[in-house]
PDB file of N, CA and C in Angstrom:
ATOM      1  N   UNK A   1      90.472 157.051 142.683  1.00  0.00           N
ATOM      2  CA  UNK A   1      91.027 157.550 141.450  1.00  0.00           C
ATOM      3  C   UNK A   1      92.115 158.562 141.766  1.00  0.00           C
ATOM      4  N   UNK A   2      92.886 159.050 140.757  1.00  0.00           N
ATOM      5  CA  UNK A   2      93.890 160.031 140.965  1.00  0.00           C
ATOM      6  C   UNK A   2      93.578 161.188 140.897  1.00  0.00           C
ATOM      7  N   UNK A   3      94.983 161.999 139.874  1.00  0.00           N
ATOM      8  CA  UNK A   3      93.732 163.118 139.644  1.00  0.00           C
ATOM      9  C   UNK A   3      93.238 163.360 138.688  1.00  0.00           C
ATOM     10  N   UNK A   4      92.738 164.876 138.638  1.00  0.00           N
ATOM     11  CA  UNK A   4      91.350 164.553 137.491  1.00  0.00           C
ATOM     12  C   UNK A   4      91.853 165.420 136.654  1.00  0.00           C
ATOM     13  N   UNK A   5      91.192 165.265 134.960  1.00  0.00           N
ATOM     14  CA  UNK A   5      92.153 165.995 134.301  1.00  0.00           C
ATOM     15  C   UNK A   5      90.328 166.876 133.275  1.00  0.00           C
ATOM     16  N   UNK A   6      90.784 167.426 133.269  1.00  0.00           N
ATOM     17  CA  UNK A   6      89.909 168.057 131.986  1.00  0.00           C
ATOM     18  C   UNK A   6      89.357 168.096 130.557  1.00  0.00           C
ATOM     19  N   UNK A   7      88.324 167.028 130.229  1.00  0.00           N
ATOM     20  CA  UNK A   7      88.203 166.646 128.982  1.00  0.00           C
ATOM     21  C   UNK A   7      86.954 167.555 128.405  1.00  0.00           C
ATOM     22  N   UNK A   8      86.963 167.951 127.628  1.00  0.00           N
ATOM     23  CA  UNK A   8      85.824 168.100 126.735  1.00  0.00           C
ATOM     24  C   UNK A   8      85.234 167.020 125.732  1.00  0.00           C
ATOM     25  N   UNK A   9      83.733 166.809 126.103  1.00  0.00           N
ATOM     26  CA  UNK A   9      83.031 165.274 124.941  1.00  0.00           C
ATOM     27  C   UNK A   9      81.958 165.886 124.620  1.00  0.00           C
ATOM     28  N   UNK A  10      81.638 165.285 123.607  1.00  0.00           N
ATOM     29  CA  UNK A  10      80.279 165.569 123.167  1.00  0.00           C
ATOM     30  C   UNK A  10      79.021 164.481 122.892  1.00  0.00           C
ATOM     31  N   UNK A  11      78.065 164.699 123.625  1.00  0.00           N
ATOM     32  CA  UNK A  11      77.317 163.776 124.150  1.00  0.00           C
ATOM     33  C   UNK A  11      76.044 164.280 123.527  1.00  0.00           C
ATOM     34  N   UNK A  12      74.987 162.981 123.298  1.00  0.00           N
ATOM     35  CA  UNK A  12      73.788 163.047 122.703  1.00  0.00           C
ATOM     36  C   UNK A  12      72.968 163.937 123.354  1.00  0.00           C
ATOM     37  N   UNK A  13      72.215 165.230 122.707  1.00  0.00           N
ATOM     38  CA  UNK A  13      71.471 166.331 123.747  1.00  0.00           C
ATOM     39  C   UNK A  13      70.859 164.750 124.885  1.00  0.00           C
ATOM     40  N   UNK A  14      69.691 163.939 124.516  1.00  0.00           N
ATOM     41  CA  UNK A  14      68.809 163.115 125.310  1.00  0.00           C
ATOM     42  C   UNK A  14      69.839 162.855 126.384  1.00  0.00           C
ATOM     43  N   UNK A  15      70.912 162.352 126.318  1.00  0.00           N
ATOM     44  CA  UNK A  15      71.621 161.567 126.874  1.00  0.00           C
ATOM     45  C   UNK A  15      72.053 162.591 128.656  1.00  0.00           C
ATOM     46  N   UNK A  16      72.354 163.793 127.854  1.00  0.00           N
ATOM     47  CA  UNK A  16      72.858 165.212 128.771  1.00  0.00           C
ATOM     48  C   UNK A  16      71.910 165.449 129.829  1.00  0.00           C
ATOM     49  N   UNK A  17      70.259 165.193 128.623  1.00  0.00           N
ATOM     50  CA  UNK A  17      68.891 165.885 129.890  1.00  0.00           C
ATOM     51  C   UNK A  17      69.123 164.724 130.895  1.00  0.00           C
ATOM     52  N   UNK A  18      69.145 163.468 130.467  1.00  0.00           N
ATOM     53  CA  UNK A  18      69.313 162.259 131.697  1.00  0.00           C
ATOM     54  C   UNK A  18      70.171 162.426 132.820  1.00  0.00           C
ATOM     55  N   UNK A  19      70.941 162.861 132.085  1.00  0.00           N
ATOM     56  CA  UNK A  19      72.771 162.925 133.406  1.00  0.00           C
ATOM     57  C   UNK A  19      71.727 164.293 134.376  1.00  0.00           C
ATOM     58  N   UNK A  20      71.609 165.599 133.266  1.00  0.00           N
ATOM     59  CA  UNK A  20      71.383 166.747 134.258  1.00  0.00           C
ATOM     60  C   UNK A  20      70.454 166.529 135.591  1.00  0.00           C
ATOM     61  N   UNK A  21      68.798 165.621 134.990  1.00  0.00           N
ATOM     62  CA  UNK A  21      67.946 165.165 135.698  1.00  0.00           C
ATOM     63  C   UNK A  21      68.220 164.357 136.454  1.00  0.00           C
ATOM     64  N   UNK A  22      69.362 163.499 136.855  1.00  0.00           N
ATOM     65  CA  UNK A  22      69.542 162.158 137.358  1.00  0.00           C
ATOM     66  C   UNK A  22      70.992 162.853 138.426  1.00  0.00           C
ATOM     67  N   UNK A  23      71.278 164.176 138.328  1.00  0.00           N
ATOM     68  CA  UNK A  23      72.633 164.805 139.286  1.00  0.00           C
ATOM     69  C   UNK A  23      72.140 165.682 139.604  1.00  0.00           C
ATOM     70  N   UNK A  24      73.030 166.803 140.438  1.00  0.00           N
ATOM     71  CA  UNK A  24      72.830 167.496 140.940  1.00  0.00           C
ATOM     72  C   UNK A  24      73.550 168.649 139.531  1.00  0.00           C
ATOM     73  N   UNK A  25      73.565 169.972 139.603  1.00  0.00           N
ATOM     74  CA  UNK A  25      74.494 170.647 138.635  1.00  0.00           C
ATOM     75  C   UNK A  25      75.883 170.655 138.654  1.00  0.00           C
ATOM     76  N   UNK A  26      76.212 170.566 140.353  1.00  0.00           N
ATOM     77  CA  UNK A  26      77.602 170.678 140.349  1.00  0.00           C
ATOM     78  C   UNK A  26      78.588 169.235 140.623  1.00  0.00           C
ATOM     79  N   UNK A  27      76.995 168.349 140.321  1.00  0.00           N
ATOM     80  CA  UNK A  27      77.654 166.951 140.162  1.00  0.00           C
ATOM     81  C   UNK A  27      77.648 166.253 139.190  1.00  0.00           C
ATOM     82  N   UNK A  28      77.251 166.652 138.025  1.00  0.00           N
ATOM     83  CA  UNK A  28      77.435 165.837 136.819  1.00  0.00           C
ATOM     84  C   UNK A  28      78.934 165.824 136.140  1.00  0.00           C
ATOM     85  N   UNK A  29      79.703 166.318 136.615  1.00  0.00           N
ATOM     86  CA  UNK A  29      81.065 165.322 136.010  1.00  0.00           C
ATOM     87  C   UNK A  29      81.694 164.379 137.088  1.00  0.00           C
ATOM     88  N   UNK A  30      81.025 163.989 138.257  1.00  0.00           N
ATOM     89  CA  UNK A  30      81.260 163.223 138.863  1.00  0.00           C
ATOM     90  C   UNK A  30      79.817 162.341 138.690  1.00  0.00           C
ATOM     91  N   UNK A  31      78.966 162.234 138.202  1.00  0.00           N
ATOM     92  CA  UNK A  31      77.892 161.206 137.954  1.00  0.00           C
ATOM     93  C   UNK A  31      78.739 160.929 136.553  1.00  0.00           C
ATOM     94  N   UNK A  32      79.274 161.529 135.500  1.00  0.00           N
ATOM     95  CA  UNK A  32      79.673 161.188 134.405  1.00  0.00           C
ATOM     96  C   UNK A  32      80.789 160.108 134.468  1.00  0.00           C
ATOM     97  N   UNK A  33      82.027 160.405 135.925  1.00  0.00           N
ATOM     98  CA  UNK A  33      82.920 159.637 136.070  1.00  0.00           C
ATOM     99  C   UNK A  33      82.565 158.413 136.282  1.00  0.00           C
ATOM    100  N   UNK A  34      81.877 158.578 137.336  1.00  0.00           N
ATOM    101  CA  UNK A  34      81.028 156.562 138.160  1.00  0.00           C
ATOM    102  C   UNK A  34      80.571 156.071 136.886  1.00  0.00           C
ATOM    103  N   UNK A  35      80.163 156.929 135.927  1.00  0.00           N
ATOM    104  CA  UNK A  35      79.452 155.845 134.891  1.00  0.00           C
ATOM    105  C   UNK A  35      80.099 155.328 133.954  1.00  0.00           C
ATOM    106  N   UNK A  36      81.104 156.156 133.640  1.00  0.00           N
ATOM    107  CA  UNK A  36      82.356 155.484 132.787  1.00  0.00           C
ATOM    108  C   UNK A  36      83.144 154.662 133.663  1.00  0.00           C
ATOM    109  N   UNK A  37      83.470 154.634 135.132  1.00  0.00           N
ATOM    110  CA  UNK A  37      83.821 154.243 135.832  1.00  0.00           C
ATOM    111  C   UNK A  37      83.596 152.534 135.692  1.00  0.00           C
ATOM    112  N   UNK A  38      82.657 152.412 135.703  1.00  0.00           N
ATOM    113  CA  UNK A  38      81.614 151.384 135.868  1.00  0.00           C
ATOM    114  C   UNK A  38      81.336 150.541 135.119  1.00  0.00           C
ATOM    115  N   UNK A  39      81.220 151.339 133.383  1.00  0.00           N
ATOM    116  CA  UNK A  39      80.887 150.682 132.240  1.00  0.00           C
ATOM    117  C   UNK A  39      82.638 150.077 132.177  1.00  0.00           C
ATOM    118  N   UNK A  40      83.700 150.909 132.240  1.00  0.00           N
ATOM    119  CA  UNK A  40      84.716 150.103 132.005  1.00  0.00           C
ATOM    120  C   UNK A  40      85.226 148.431 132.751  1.00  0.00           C
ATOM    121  N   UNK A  41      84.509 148.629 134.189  1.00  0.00           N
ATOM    122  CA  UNK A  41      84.474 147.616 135.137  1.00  0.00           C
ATOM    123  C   UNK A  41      83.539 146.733 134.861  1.00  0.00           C
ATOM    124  N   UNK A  42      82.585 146.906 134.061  1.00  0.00           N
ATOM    125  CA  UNK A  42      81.315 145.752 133.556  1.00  0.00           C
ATOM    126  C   UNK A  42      82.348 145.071 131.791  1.00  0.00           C
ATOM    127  N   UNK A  43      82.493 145.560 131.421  1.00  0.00           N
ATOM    128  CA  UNK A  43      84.136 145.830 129.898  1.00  0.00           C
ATOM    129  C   UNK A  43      84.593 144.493 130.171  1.00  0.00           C
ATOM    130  N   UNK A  44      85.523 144.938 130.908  1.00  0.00           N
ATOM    131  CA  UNK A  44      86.961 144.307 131.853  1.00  0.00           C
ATOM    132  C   UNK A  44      86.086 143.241 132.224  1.00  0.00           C
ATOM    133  N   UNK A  45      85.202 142.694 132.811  1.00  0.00           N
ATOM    134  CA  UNK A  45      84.811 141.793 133.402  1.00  0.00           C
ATOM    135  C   UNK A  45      84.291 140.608 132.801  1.00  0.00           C
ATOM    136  N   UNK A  46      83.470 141.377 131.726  1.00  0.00           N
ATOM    137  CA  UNK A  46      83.102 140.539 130.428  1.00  0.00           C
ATOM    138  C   UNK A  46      84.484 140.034 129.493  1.00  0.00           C
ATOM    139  N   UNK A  47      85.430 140.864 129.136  1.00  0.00           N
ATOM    140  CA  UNK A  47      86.569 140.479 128.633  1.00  0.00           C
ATOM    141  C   UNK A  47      87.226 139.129 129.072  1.00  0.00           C
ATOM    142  N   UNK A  48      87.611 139.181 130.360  1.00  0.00           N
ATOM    143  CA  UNK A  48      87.914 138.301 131.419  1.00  0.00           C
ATOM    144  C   UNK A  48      87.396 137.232 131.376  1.00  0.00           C
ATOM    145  N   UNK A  49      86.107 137.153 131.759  1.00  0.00           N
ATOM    146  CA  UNK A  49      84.945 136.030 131.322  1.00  0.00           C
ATOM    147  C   UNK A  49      85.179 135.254 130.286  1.00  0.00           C
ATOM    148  N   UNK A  50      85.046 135.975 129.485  1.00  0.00           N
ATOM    149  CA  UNK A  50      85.468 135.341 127.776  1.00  0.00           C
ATOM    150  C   UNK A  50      86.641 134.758 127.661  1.00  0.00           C
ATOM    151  N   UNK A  51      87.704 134.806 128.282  1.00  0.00           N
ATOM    152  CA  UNK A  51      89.230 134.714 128.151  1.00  0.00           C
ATOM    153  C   UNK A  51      89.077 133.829 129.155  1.00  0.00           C
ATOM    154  N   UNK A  52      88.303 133.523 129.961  1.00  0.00           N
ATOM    155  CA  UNK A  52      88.023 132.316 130.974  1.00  0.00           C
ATOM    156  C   UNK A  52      87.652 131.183 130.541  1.00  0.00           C
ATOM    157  N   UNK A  53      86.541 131.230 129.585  1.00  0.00           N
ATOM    158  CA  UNK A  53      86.097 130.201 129.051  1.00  0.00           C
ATOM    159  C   UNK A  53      86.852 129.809 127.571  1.00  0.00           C
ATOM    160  N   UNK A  54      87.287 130.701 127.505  1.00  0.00           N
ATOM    161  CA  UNK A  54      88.637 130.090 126.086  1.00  0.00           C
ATOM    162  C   UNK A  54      89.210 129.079 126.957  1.00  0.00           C
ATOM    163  N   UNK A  55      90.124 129.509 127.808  1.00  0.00           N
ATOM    164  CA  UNK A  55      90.886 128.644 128.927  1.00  0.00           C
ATOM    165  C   UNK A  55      90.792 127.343 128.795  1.00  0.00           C
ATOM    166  N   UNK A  56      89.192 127.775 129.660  1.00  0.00           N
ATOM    167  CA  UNK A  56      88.794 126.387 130.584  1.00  0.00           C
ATOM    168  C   UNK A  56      88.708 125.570 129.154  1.00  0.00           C
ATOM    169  N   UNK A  57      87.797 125.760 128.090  1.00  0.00           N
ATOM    170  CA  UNK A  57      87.522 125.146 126.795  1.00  0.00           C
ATOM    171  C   UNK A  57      88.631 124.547 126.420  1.00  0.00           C
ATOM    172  N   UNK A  58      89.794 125.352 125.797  1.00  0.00           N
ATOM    173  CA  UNK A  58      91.064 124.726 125.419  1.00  0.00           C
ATOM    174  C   UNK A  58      91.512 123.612 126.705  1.00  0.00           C
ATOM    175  N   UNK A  59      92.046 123.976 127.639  1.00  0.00           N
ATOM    176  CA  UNK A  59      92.052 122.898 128.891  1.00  0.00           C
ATOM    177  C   UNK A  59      91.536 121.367 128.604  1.00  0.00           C
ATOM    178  N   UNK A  60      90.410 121.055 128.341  1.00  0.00           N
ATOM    179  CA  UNK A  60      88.886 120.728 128.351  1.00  0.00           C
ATOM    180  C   UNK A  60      89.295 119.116 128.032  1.00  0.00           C
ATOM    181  N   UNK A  61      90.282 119.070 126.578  1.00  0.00           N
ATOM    182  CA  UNK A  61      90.372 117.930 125.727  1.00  0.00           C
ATOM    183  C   UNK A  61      91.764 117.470 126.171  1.00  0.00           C
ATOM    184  N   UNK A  62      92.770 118.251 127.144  1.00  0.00           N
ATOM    185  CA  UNK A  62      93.689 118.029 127.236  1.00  0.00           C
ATOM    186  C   UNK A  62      93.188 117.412 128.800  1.00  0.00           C
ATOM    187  N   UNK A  63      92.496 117.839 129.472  1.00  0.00           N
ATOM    188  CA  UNK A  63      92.424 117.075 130.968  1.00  0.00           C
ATOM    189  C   UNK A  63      91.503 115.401 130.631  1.00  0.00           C
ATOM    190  N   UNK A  64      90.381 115.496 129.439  1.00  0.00           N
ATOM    191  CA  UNK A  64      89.872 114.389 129.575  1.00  0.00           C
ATOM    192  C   UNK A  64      90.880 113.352 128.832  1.00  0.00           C
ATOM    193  N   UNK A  65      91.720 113.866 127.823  1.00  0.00           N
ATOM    194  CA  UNK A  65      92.841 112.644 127.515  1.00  0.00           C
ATOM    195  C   UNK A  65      93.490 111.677 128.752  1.00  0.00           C
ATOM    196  N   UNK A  66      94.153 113.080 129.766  1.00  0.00           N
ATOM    197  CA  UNK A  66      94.919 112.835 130.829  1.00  0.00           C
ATOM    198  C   UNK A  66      94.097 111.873 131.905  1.00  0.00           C
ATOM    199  N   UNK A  67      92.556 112.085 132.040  1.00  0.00           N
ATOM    200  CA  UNK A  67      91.635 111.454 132.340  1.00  0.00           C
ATOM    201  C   UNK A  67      91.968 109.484 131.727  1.00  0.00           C
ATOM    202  N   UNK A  68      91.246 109.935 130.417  1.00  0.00           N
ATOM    203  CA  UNK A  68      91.123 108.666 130.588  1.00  0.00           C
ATOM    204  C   UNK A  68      92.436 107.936 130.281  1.00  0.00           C
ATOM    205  N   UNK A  69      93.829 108.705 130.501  1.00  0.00           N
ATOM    206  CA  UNK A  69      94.797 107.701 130.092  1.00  0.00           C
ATOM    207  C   UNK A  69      95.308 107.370 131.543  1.00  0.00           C
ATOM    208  N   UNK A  70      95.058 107.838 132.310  1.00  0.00           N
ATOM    209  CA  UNK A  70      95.285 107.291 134.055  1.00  0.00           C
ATOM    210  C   UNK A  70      94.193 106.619 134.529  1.00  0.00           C
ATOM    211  N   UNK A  71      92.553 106.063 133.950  1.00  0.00           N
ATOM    212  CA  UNK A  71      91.779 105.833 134.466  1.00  0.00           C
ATOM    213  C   UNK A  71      91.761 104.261 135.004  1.00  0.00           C
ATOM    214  N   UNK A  72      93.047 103.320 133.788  1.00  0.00           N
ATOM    215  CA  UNK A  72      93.226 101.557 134.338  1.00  0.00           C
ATOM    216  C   UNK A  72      94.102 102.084 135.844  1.00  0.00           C
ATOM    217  N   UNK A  73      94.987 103.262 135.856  1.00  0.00           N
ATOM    218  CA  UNK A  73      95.516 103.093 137.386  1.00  0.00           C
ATOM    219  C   UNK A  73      94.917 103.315 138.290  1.00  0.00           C
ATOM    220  N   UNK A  74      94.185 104.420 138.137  1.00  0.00           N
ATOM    221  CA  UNK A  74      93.042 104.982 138.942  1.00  0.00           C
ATOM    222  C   UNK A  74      92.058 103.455 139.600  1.00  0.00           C
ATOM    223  N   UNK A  75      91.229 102.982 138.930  1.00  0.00           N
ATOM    224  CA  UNK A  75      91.118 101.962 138.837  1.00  0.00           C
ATOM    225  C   UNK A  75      91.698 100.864 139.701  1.00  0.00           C
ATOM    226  N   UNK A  76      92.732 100.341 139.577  1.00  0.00           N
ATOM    227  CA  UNK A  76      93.706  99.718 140.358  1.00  0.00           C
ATOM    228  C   UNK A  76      93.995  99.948 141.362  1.00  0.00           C
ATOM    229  N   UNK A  77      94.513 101.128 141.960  1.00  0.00           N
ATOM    230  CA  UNK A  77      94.793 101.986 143.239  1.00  0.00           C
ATOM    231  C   UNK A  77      93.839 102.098 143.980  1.00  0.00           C
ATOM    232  N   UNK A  78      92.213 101.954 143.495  1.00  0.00           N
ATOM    233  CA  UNK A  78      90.894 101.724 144.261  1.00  0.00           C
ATOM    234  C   UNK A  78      90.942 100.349 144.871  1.00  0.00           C
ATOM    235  N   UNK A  79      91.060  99.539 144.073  1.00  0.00           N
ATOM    236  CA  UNK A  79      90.714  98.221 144.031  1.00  0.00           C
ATOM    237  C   UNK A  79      91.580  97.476 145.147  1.00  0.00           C
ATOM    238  N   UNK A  80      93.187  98.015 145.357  1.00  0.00           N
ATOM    239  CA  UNK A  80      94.296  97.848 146.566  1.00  0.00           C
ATOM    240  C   UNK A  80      93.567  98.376 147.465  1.00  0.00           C
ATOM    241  N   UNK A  81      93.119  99.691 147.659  1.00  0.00           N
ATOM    242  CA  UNK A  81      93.104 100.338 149.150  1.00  0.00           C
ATOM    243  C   UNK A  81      91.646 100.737 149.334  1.00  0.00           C
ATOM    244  N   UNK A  82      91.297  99.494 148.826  1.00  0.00           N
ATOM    245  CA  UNK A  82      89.867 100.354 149.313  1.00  0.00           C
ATOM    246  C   UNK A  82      89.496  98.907 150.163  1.00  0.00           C
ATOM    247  N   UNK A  83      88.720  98.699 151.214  1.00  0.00           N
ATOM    248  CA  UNK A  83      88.558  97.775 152.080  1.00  0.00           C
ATOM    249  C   UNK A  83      87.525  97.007 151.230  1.00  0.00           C
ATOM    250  N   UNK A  84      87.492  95.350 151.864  1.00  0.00           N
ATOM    251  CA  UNK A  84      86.122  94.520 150.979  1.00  0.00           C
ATOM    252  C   UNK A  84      84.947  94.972 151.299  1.00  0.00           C
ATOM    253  N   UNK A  85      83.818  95.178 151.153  1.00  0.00           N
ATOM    254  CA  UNK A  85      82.317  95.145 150.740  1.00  0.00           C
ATOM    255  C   UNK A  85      81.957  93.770 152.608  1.00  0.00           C
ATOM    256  N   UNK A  86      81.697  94.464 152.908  1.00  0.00           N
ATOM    257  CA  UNK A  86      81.341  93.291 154.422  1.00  0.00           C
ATOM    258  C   UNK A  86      79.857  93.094 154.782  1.00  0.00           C
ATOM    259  N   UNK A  87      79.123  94.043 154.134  1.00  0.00           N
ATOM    260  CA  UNK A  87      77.473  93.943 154.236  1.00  0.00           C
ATOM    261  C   UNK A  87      76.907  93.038 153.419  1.00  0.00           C
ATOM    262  N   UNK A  88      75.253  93.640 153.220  1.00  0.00           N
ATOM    263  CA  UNK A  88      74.644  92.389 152.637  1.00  0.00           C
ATOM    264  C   UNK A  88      74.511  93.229 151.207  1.00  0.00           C
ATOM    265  N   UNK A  89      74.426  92.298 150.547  1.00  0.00           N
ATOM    266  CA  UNK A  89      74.700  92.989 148.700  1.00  0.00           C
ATOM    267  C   UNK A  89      73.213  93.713 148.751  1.00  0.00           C
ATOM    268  N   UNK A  90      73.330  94.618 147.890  1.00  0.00           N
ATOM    269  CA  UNK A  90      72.155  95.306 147.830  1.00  0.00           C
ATOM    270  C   UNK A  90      71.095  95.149 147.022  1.00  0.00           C
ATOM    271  N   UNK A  91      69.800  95.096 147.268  1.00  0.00           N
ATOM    272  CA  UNK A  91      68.713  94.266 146.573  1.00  0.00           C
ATOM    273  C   UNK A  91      68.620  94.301 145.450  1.00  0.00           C
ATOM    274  N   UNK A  92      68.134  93.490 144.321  1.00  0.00           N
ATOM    275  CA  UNK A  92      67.810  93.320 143.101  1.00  0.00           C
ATOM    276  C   UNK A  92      66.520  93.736 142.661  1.00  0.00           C
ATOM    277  N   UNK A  93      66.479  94.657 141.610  1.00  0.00           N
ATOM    278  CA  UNK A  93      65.282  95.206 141.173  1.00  0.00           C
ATOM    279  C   UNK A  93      64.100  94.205 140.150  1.00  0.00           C
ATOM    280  N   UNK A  94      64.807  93.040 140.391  1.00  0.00           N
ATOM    281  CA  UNK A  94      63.809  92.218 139.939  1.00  0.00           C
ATOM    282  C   UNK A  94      62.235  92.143 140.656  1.00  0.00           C
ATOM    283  N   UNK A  95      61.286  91.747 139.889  1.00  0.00           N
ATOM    284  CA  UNK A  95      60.217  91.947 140.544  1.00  0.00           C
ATOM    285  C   UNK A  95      59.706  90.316 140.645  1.00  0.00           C
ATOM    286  N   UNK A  96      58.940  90.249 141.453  1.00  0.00           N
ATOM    287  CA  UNK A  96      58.889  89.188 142.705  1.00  0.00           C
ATOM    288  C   UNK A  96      59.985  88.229 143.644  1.00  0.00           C
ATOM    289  N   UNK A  97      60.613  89.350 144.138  1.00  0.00           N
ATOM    290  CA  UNK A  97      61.428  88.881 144.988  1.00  0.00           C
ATOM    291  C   UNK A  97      60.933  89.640 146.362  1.00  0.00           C
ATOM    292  N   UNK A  98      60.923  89.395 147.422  1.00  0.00           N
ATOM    293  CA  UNK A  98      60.734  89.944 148.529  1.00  0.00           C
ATOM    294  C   UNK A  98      61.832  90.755 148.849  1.00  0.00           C
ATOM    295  N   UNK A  99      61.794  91.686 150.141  1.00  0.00           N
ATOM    296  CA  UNK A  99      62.912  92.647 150.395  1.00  0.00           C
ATOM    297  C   UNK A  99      62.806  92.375 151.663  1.00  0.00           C
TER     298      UNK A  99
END
């Protein structure tokens, strides 16, 4: 962080006994910083998140169009370069046939 500037807040008494009990005396405006610190970095992250899945969502209908409107080439381009099938076909789930 940079530097530090001097605020006055006013905070719930409960909230104060927690910070006092949970720091040292001459460290509770630096236990106060990490925690705003922190909550803004948990904020930001969730924000982000959310603005991720807008994205990907909007994205979503525009890639499966693009999908299936390349899928006869797709298709085709397999069917050229892909080598023949040279084994033995693979068994039939019919029942009484031997394996």
């Amino acid at each position: 962080m940079g530097m530090s500037e001097k605020v006055t807040l006013t905070l719930p008494h409960e909230l104060m006994e927690e910070v006092r009990a949970m720091s040292s005396k001459r460290g509770q405006s630096k236990f106060i910083s990490e925690a705003v610190a922190y909550f803004i970095e948990v904020k930001q992250r969730k924000l982000l998140r959310e603005e991720l899945i807008a994205g990907y969502q909007a994205a979503a209908a525009e890639s499966l169009a693009m999908t299936e409107e390349w899928a006869p080439i797709d298709e085709e381009s397999w069917s050229l370069h892909l080598p023949p099938y040279e084994g033995e076909e693979p068994f039939d789930d019919a029942p009484n046939q031997t394996r």
